[in-house]
Protein backbone atom coordinates (compact mmCIF):
# COMPACT_ATOMS: atom_id res chain seq x y z
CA UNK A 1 -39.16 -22.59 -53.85
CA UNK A 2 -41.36 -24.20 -56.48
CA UNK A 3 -40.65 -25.00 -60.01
CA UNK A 4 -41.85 -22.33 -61.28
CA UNK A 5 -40.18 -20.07 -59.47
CA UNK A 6 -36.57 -21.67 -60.43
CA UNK A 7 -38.00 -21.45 -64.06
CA UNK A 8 -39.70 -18.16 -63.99
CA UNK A 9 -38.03 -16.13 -61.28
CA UNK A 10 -39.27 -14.29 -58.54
CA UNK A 11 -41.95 -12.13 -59.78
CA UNK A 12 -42.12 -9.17 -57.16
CA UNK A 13 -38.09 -9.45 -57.68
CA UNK A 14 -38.62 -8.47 -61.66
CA UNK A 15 -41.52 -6.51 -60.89
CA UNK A 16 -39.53 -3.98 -58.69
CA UNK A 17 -36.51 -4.41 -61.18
CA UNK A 18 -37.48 -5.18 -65.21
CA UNK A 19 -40.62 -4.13 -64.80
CA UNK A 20 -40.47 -0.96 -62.36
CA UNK A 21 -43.56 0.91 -61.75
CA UNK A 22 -45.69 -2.24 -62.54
CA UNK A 23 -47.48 -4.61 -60.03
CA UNK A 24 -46.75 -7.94 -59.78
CA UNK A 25 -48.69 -10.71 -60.72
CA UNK A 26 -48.44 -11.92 -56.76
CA UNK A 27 -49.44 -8.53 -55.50
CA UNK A 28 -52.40 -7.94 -58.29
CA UNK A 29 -54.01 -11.46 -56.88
CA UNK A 30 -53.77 -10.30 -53.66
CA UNK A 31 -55.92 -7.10 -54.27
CA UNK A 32 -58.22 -8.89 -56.36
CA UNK A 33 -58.64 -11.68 -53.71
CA UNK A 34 -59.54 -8.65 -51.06
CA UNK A 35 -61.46 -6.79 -53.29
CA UNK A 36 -63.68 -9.77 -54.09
CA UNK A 37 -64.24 -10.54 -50.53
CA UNK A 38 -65.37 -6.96 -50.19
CA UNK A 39 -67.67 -7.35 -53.40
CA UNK A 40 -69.37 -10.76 -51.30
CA UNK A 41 -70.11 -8.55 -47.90
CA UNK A 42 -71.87 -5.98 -50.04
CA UNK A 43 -73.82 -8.94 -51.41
CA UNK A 44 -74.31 -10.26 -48.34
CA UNK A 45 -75.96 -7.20 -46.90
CA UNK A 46 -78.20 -6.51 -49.71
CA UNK A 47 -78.79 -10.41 -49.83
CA UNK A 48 -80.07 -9.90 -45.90
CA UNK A 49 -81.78 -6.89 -46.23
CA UNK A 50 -83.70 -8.33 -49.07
CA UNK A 51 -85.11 -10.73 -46.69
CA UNK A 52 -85.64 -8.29 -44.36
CA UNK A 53 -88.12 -6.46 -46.89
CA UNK A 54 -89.80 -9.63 -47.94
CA UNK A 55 -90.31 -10.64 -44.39
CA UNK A 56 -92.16 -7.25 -43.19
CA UNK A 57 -93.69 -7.15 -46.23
CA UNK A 58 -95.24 -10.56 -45.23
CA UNK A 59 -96.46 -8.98 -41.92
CA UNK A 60 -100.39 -9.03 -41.73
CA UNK A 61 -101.70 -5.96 -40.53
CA UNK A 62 -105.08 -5.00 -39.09
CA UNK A 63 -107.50 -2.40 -38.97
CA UNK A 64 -106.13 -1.43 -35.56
CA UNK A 65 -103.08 -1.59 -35.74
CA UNK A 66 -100.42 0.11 -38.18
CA UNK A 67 -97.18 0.36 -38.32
CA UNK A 68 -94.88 3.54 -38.30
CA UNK A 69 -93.38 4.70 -41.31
């Protein structure tokens, strides 16, 4: 237990007793730790697919030869 917790109290402990029906502070960092690693995949994606659109885009193309749409 740290010193804050001997000073403070558990929080999930007053959450599901003085402050019923709310989240706790623990449990709302939680979410908003996973929901930000969500958020960076998305990124991530768009971030690679970017590339992706620069890099055909770069493609040199002939008078023979196009590509399929």
């Amino acid at each position: 237990m740290s010193f804050l917790d001997r000073l403070l109290g558990n929080d999930r402990q007053l959450a599901a007793t003085k402050y019923a029906g709310r989240e706790s502070a623990t449990d709302r960092a939680a979410r908003t730790r996973r929901q930000g690693h969500r958020r960076n995949t998305t990124r991530a994606a768009r971030q690679g697919q970017a590339w992706e659109d620069r890099d055909r885009a770069q493609e040199v193309t002939t008078d023979w030869y196009r590509r399929s749409r």
